[in-house]
N, C-alpha and C. Protein backbone atom coordinates (compact mmCIF):
# COMPACT_ATOMS: atom_id res chain seq x y z
N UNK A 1 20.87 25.78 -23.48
CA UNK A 1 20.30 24.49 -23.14
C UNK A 1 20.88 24.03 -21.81
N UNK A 2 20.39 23.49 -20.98
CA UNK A 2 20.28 23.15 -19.60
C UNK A 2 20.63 21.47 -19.41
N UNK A 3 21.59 20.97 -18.82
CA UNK A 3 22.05 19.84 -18.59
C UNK A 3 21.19 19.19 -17.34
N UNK A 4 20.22 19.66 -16.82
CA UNK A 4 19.60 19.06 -16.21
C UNK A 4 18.46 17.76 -17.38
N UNK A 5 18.15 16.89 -16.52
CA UNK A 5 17.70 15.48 -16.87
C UNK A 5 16.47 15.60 -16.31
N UNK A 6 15.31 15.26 -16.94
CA UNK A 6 14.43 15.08 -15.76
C UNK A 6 13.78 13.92 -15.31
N UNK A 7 14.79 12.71 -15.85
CA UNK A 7 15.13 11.39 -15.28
C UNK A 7 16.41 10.80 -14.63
N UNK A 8 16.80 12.09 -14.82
CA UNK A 8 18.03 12.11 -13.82
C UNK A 8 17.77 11.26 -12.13
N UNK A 9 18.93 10.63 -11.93
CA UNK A 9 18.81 9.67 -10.70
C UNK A 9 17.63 8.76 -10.93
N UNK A 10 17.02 8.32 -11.67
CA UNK A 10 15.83 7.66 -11.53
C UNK A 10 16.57 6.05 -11.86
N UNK A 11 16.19 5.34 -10.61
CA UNK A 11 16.84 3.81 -10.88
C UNK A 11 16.83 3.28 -12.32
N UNK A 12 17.55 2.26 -13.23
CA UNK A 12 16.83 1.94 -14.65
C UNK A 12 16.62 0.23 -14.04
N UNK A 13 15.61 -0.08 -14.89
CA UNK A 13 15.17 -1.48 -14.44
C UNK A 13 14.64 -2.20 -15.59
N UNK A 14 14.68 -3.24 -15.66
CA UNK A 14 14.16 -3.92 -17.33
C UNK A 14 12.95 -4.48 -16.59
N UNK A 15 11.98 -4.06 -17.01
CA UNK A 15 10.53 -5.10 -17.06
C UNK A 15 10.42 -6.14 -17.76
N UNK A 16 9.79 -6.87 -17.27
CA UNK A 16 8.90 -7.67 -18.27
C UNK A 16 7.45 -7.66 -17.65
N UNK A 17 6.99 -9.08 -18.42
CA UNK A 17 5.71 -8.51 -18.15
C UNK A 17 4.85 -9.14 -16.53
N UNK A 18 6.13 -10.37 -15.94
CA UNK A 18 5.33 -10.67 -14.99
C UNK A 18 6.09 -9.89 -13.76
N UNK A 19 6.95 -8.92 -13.91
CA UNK A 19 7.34 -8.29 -12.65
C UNK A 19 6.11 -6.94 -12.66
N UNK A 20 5.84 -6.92 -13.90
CA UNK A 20 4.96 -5.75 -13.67
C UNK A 20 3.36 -6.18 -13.42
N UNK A 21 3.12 -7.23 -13.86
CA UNK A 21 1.90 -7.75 -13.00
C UNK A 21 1.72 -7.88 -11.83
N UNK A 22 2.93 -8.36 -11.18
CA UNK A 22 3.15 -8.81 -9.54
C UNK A 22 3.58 -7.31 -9.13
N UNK A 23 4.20 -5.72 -9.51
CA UNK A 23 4.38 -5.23 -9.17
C UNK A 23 2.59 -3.61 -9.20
N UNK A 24 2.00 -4.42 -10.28
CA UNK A 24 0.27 -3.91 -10.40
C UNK A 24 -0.43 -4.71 -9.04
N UNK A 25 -0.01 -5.98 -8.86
CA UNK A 25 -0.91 -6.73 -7.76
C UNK A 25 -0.85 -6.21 -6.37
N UNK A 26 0.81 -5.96 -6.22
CA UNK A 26 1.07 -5.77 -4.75
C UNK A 26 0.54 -3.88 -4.79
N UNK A 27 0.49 -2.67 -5.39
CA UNK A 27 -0.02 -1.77 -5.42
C UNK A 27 -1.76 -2.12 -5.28
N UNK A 28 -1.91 -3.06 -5.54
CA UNK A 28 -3.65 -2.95 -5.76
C UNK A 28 -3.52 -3.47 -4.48
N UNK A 29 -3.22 -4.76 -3.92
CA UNK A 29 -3.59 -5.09 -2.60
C UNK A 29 -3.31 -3.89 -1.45
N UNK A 30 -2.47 -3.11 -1.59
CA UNK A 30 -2.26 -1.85 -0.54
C UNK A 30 -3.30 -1.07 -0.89
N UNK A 31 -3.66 -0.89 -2.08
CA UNK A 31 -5.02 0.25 -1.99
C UNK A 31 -5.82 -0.60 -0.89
N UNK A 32 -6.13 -1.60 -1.91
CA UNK A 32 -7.42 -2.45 -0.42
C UNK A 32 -7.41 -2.23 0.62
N UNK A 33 -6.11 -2.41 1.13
CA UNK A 33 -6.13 -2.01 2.94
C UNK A 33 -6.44 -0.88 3.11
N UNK A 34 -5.32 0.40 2.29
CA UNK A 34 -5.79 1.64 2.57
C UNK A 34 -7.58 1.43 2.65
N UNK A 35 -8.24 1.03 1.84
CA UNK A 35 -9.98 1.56 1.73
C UNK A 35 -10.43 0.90 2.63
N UNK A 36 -9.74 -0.40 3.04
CA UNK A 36 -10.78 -1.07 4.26
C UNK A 36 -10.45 -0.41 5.53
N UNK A 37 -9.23 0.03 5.65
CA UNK A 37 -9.03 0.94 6.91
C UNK A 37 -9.85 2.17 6.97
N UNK A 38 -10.12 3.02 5.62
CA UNK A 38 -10.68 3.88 5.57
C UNK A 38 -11.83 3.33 6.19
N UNK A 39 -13.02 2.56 5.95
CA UNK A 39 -14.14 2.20 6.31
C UNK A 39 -14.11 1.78 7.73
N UNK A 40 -13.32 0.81 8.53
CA UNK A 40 -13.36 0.83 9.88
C UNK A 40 -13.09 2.40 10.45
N UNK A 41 -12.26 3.00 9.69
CA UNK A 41 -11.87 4.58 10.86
C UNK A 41 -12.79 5.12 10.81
N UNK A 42 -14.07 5.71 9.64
CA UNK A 42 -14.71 6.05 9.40
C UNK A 42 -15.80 5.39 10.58
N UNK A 43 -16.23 4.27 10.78
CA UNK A 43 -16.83 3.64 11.64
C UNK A 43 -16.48 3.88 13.34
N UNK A 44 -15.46 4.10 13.23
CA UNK A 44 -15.20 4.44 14.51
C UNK A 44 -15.00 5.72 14.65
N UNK A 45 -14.91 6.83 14.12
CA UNK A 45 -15.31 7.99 14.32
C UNK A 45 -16.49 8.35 14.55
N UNK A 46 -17.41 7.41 13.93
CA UNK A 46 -18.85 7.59 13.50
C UNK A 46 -19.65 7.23 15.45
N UNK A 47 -19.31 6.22 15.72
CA UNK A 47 -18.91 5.70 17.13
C UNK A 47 -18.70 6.44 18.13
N UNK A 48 -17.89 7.23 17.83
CA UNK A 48 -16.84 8.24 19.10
C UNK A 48 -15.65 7.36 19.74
N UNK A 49 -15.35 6.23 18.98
CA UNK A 49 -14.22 5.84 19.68
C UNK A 49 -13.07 6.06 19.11
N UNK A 50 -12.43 7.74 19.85
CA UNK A 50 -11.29 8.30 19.24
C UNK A 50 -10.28 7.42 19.29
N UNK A 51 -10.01 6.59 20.50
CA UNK A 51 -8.78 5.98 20.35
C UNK A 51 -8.53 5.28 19.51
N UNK A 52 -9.60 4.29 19.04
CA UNK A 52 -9.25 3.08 17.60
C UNK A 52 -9.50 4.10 16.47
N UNK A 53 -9.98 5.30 16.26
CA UNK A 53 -9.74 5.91 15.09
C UNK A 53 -8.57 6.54 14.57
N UNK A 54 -7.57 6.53 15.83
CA UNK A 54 -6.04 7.40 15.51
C UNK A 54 -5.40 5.81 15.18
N UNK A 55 -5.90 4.91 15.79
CA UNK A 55 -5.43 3.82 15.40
C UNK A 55 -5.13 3.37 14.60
N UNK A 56 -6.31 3.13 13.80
CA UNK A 56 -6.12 3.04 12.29
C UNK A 56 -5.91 3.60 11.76
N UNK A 57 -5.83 4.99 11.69
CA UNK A 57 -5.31 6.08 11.05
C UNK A 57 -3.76 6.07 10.95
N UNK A 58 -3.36 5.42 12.18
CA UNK A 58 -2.15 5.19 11.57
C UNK A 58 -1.78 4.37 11.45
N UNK A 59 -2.16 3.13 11.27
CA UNK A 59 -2.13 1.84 10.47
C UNK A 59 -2.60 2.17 8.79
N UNK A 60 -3.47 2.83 8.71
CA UNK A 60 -3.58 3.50 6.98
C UNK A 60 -2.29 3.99 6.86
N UNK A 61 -1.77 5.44 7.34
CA UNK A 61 -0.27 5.69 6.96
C UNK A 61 0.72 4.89 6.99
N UNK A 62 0.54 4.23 7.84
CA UNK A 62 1.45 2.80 7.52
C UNK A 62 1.62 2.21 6.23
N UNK A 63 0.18 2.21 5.44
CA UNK A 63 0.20 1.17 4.19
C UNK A 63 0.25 2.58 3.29
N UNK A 64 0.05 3.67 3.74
CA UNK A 64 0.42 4.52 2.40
C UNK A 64 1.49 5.10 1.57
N UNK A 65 2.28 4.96 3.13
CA UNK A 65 3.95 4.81 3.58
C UNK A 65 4.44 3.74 2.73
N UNK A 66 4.16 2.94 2.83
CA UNK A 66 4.84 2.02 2.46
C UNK A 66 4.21 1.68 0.50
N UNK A 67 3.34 1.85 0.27
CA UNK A 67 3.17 2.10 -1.32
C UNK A 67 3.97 3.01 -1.99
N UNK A 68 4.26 4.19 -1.30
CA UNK A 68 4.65 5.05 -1.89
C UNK A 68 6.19 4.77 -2.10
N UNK A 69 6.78 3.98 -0.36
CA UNK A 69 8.10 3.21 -1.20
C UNK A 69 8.15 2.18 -1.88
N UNK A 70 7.10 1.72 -2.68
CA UNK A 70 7.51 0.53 -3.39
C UNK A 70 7.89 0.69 -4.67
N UNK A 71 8.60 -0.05 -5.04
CA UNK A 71 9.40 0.67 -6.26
C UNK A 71 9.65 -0.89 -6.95
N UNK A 72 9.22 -0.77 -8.35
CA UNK A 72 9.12 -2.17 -9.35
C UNK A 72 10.45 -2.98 -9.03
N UNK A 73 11.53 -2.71 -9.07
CA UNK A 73 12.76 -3.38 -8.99
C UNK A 73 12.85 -3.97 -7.37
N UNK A 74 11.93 -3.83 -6.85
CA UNK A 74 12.24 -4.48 -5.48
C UNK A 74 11.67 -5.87 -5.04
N UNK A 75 12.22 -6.53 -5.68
CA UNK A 75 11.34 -7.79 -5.74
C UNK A 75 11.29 -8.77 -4.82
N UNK A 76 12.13 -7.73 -3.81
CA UNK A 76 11.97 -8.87 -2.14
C UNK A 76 10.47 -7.89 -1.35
N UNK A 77 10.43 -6.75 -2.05
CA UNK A 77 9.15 -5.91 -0.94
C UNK A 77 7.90 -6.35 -1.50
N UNK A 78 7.99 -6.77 -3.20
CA UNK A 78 6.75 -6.80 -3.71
C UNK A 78 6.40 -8.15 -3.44
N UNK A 79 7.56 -8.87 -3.18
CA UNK A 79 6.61 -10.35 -2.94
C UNK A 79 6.56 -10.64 -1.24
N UNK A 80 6.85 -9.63 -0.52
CA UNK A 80 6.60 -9.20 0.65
C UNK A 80 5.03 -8.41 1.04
N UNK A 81 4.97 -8.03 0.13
CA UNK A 81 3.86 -7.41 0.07
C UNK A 81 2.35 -8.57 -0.24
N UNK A 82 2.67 -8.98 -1.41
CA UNK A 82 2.12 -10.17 -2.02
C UNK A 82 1.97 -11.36 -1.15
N UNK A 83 2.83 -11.57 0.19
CA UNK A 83 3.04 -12.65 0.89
C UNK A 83 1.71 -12.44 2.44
N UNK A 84 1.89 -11.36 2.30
CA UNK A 84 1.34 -10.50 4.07
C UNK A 84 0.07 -9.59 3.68
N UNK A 85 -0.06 -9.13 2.63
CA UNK A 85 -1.34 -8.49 2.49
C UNK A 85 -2.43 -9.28 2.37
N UNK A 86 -2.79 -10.39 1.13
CA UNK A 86 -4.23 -11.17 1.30
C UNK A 86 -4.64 -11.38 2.85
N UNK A 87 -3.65 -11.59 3.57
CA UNK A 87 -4.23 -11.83 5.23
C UNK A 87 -4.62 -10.86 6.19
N UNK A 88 -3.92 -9.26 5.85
CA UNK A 88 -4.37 -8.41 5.92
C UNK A 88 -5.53 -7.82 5.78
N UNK A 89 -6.03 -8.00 4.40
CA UNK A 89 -7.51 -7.60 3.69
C UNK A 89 -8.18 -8.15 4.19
N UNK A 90 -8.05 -9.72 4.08
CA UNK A 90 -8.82 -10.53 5.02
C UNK A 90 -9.80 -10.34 6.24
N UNK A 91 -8.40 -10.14 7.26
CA UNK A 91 -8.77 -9.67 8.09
C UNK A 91 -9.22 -8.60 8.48
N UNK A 92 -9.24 -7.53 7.58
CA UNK A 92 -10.09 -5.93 8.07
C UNK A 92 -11.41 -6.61 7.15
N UNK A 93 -11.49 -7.08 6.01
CA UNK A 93 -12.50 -6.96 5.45
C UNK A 93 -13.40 -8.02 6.85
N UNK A 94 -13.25 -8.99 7.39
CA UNK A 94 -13.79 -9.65 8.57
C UNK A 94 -14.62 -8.39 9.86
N UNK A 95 -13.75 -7.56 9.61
CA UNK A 95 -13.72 -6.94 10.98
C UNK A 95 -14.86 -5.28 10.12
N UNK A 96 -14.78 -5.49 8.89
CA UNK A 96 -15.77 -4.83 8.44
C UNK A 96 -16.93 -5.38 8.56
N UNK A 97 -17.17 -6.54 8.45
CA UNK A 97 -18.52 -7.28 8.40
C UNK A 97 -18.95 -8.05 6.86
């Protein structure tokens, strides 16, 4: 038998139920951006305007980057997240039409 863990190193954190709502909200608002960015890059590829398509392209890795570090116990990023994204969406969903 093997002493390896395969929750080994994994932070421990007590939930309840409104860190995990606010920590479901701020994941859902980053998808949004990811998809509304998807739809402007897509638009601007569609266009030929390479330069705003690397643009956003890496403004998407930006927000994919940063989902992927968000982690439930961080409750200064998620309400960071929660604080700066609706204005975000906002604003691409504007700039979608």
């Amino acid at each position: 038998m093997s002493d390896y863990s395969a929750v080994g190193g994994v932070e421990s954190y007590e939930w309840n139920r409104r860190d995990s709502a606010r920590y479901d909200a701020a994941q859902e608002a980053i998808e949004e951006a990811i998809a509304c960015y998807t739809r402007l890059h897509n638009r601007a590829v569609t266009s030929g305007n390479t330069a705003e398509a690397e643009r956003l392209r890496s403004e998407q890795y930006a927000c994919v980057t940063e989902q992927k570090l968000l982690r439930p116990g961080d409750a200064v990023a998620v309400d960071r997240v929660l604080g700066e994204y609706p204005a975000l969406i906002s604003w691409l969903r504007d700039r979608i039409g």
